[in-house]
Protein backbone atom coordinates (compact mmCIF):
# COMPACT_ATOMS: atom_id res chain seq x y z
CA UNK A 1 -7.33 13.93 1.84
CA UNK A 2 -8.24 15.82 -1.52
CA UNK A 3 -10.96 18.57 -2.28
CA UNK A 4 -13.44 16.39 -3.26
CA UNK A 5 -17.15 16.85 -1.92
CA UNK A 6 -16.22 14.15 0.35
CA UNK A 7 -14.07 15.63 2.27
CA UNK A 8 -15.51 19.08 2.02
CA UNK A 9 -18.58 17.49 4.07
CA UNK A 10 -16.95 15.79 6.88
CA UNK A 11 -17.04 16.78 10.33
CA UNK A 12 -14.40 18.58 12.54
CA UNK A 13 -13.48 15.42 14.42
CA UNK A 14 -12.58 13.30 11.00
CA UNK A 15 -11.13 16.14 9.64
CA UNK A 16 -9.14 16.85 13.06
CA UNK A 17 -7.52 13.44 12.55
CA UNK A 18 -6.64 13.73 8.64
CA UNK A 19 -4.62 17.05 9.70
CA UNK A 20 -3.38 15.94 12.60
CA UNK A 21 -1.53 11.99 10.64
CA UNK A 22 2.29 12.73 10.88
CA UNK A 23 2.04 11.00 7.18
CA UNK A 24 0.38 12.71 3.93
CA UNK A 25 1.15 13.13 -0.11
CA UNK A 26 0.30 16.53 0.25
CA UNK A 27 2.35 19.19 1.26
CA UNK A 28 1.42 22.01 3.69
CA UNK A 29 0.22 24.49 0.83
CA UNK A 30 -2.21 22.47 -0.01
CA UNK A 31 -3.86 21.29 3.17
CA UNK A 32 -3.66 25.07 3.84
CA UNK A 33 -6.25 25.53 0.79
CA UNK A 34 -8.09 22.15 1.30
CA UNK A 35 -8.49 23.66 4.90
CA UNK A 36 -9.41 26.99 3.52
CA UNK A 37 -12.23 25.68 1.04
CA UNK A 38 -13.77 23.25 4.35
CA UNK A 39 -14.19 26.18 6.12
CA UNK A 40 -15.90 28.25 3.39
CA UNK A 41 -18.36 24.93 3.35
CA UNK A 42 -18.67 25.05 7.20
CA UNK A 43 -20.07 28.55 6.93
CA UNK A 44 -22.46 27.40 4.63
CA UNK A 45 -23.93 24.79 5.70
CA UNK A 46 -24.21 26.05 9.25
CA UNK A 47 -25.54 29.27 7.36
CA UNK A 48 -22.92 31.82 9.13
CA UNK A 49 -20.96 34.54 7.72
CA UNK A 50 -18.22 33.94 5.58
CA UNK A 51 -15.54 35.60 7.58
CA UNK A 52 -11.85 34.87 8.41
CA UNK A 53 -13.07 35.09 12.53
CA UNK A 54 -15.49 32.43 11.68
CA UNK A 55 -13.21 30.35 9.84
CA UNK A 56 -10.77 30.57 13.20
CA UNK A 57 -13.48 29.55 15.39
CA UNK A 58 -14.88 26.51 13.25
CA UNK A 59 -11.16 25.45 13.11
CA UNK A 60 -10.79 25.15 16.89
CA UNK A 61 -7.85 22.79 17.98
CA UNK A 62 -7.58 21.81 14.00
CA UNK A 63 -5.74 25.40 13.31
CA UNK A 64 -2.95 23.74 15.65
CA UNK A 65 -2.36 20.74 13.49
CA UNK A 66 -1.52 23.23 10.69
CA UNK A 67 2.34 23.07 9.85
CA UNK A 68 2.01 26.72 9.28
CA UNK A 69 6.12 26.99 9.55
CA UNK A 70 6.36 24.30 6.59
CA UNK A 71 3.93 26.68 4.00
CA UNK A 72 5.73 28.34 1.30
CA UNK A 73 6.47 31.82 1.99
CA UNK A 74 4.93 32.74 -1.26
CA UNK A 75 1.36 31.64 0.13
CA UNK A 76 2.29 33.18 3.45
CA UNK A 77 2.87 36.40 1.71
CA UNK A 78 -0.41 36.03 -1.06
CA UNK A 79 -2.88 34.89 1.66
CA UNK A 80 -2.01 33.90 5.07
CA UNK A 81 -0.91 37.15 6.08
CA UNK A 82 -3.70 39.31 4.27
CA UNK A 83 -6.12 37.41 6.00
CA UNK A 84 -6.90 36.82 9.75
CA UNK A 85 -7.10 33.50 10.17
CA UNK A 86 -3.95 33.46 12.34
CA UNK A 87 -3.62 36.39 14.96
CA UNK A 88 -0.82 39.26 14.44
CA UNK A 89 1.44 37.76 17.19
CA UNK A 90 1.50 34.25 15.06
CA UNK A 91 1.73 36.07 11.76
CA UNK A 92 4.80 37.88 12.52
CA UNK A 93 6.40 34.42 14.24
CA UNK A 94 6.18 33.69 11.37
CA UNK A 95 7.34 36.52 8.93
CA UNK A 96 10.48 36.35 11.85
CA UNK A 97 11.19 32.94 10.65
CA UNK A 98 10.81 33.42 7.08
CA UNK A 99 13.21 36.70 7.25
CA UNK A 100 15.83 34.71 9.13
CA UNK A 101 15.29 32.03 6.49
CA UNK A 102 15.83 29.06 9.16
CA UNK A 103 13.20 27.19 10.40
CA UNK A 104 15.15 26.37 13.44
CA UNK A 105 14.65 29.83 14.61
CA UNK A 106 10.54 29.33 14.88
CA UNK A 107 9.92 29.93 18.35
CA UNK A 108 5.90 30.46 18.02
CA UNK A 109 2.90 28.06 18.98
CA UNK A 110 2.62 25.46 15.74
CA UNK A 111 4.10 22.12 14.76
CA UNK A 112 7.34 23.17 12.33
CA UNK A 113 8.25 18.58 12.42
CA UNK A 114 7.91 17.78 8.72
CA UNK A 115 5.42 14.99 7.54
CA UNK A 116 7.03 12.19 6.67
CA UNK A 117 5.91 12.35 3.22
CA UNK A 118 5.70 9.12 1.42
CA UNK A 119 7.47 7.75 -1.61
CA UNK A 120 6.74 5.69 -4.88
CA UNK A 121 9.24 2.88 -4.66
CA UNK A 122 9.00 1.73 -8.20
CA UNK A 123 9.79 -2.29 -8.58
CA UNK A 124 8.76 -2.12 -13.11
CA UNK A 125 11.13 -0.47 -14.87
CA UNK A 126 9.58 -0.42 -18.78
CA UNK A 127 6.00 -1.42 -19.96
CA UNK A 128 4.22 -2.91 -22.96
CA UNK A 129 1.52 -1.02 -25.26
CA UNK A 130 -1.29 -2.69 -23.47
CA UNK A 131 -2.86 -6.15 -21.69
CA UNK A 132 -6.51 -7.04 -21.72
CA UNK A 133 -6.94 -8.26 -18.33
CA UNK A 134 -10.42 -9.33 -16.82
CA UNK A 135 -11.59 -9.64 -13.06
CA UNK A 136 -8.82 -12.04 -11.93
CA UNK A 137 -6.15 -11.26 -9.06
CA UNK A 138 -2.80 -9.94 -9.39
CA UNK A 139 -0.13 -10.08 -6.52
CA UNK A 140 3.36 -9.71 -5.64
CA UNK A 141 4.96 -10.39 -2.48
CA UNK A 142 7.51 -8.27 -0.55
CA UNK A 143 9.49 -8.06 2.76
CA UNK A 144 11.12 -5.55 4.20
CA UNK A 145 14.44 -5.49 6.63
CA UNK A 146 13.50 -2.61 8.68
CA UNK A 147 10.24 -1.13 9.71
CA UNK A 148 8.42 1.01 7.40
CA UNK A 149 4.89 2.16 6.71
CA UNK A 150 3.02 1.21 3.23
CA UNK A 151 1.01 4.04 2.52
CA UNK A 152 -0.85 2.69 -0.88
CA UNK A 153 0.21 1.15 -4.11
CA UNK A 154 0.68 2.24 -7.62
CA UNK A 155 -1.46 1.00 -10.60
CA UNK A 156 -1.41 1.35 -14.08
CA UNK A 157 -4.02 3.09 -16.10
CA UNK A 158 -6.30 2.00 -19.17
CA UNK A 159 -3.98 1.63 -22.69
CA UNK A 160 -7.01 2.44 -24.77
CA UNK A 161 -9.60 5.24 -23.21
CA UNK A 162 -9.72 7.69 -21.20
CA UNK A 163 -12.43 6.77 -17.98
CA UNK A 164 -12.91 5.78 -14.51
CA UNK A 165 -12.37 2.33 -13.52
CA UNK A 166 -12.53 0.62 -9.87
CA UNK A 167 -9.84 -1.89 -8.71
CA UNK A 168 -9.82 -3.83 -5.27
CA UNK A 169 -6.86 -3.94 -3.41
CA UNK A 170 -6.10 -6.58 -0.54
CA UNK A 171 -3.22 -6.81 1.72
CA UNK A 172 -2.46 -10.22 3.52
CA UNK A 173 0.35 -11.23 5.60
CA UNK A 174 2.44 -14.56 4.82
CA UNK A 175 0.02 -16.47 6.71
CA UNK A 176 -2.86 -14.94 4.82
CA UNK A 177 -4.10 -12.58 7.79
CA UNK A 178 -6.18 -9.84 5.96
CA UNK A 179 -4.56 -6.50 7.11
CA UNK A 180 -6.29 -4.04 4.57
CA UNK A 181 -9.28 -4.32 1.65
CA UNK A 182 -10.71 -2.14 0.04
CA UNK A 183 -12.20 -0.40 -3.56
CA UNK A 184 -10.74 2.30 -5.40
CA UNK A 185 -11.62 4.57 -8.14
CA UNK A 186 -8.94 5.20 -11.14
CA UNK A 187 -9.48 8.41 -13.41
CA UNK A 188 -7.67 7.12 -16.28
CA UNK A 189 -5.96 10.14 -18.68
CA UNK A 190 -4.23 9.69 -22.28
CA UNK A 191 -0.58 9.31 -22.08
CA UNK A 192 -0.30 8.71 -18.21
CA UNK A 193 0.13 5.56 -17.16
CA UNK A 194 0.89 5.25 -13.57
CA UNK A 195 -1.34 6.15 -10.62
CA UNK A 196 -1.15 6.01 -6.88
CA UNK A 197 -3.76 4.71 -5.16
CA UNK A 198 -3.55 5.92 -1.18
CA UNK A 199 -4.83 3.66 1.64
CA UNK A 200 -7.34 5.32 4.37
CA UNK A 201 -4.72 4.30 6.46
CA UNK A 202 -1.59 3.54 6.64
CA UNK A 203 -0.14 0.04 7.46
CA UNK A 204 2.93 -0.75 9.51
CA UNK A 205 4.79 -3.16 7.91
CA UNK A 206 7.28 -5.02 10.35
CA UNK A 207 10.87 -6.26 9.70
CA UNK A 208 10.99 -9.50 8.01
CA UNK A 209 7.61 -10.63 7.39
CA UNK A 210 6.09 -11.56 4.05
CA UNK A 211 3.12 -9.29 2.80
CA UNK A 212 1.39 -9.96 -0.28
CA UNK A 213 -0.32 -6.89 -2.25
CA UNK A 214 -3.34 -8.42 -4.12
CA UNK A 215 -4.92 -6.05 -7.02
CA UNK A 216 -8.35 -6.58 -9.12
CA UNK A 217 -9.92 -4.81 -12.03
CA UNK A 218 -13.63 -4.42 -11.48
CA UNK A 219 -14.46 -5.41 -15.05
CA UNK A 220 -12.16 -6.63 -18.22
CA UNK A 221 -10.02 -3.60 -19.91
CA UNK A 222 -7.01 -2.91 -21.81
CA UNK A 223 -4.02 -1.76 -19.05
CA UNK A 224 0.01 -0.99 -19.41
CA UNK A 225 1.93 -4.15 -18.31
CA UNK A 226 5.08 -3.72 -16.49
CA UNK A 227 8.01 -5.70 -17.88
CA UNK A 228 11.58 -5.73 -16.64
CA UNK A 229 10.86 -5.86 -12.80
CA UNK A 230 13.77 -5.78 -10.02
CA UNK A 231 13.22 -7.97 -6.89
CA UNK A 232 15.40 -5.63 -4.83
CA UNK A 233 15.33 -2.26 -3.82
CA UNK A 234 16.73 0.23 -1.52
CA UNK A 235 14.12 2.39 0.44
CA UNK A 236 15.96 4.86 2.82
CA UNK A 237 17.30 2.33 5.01
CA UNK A 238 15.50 -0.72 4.44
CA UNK A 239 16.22 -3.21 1.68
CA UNK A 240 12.48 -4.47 0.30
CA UNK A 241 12.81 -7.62 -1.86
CA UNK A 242 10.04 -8.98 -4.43
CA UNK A 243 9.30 -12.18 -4.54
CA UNK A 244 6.58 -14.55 -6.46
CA UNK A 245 3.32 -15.08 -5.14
CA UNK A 246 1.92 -18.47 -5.93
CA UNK A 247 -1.28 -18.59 -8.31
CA UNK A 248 -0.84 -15.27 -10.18
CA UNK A 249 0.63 -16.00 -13.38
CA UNK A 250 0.11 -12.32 -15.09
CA UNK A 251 1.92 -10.71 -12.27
CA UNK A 252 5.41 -11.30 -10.84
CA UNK A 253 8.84 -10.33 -10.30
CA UNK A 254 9.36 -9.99 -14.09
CA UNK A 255 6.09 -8.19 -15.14
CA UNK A 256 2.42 -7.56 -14.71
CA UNK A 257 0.75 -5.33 -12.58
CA UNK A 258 1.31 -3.62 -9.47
CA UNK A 259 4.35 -1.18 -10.59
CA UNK A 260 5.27 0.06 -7.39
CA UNK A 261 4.52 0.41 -3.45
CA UNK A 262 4.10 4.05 -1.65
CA UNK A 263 6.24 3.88 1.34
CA UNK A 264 7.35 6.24 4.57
């Protein structure tokens, strides 16, 4: 989810199951605003008044999959309680909870579970300058001993400009079952080098079976190389292990692309 136009367009049902995925970067400030901004486009586009009592009734059942309880109280205090999106009663729920200072004590009518937020599990641990690398693919293998979910993958950006560039991602199991595929967009900045790059959806990756990550650069450019990988890791209670993947020379345990794996 992000503020582009993209999602500032789509319906109430799409955007009813973005808020409602147990499983987002984002914290609950700023799907708040994301929401916020949506609405302000609903009112346009259906050429209504800009009010918070419209904004409540284009929400519907979405206000509900608002983790209101996990919003800083800062933005509580600087907008959500100025405005009237939310009634009194759930306002001062929530003002109770905040002056108690434990969530426990939340007794009103929205979620207060936490997203499981996913995690960069980082497998490089240095980099060269650069690599010129053209339109072949790059993959690494992994298993993992307990269940988990793989929420995207981390790239590296362009060594020598600052631009957009589009990469492919593919994700096969060991016996070469596509699972996920699809393009991506990269804005490249000076001095960053890593990016994450988020699935539509995320995929459950069982206990135990080989997955192979496959990455491609849409068109030949200079990119960071990773150097010094680890073939082990510990990710909350799962142990995820690297291994080779036949045919991709550029990219293995040791170095090449594909830094790291987003995880929940």
């Amino acid at each position: 989810m992000s503020e582009s136009e993209a999602f500032l367009s789509l319906p109430p049902q799409c955007v009813t199951g973005l808020i409602a995925d147990d499983h987002h970067q984002l914290d609950e400030d700023k799907i708040y605003r994301y929401i916020v901004q949506w609405c302000e486009r609903r009112c346009e586009t259906e050429d209504i008044e800009d009010t918070d009592e419209n904004y409540r009734k284009i929400l519907g059942d979405i206000l509900y999959e608002i983790r209101f309880p996990n919003i800083s109280y800062k933005l509580f205090k600087s907008s959500i309680q100025r405005r009237n999106i939310l009634t009194d009663k759930e306002k001062t729920d929530l003002l109770n909870m905040y002056k108690n200072g434990n969530k426990c004590t939340y007794r009103g009518i929205f979620k207060s579970k936490p997203r499981n937020v996913s995690e960069r599990l980082m497998r490089m641990t240095d980099y060269d300058e650069s690599l010129i690398l053209d339109n072949v693919s790059h993959s690494i293998a992994f298993t993992s001993t307990e269940k988990v979910l793989l929420h995207g993958i981390v790239t590296y950006g362009l060594s020598h400009e600052k631009k957009k560039f589009k990469i492919y991602v593919r994700l096969s199991d060991g016996n070469g079952k596509e699972m996920m595929y699809d393009e991506f967009w990269v804005k490249s900045e000076p001095m960053e080098k890593e990016y994450d790059v988020i699935f539509q959806k995320a995929v459950e990756i069982q206990p135990d079976i080989k997955f192979v990550v496959s990455w491609e650069l849409d068109d030949a450019n200079w990119l960071w190389n990773g150097r010094n990988g680890i073939r082990s890791l510990i990710f909350n209670n799962s142990e995820i292990q690297f291994t080779d993947e036949s045919g991709t020379e550029e990219t293995n345990t040791f170095q090449g692309q594909i830094p790291g794996i987003i995880l929940s």
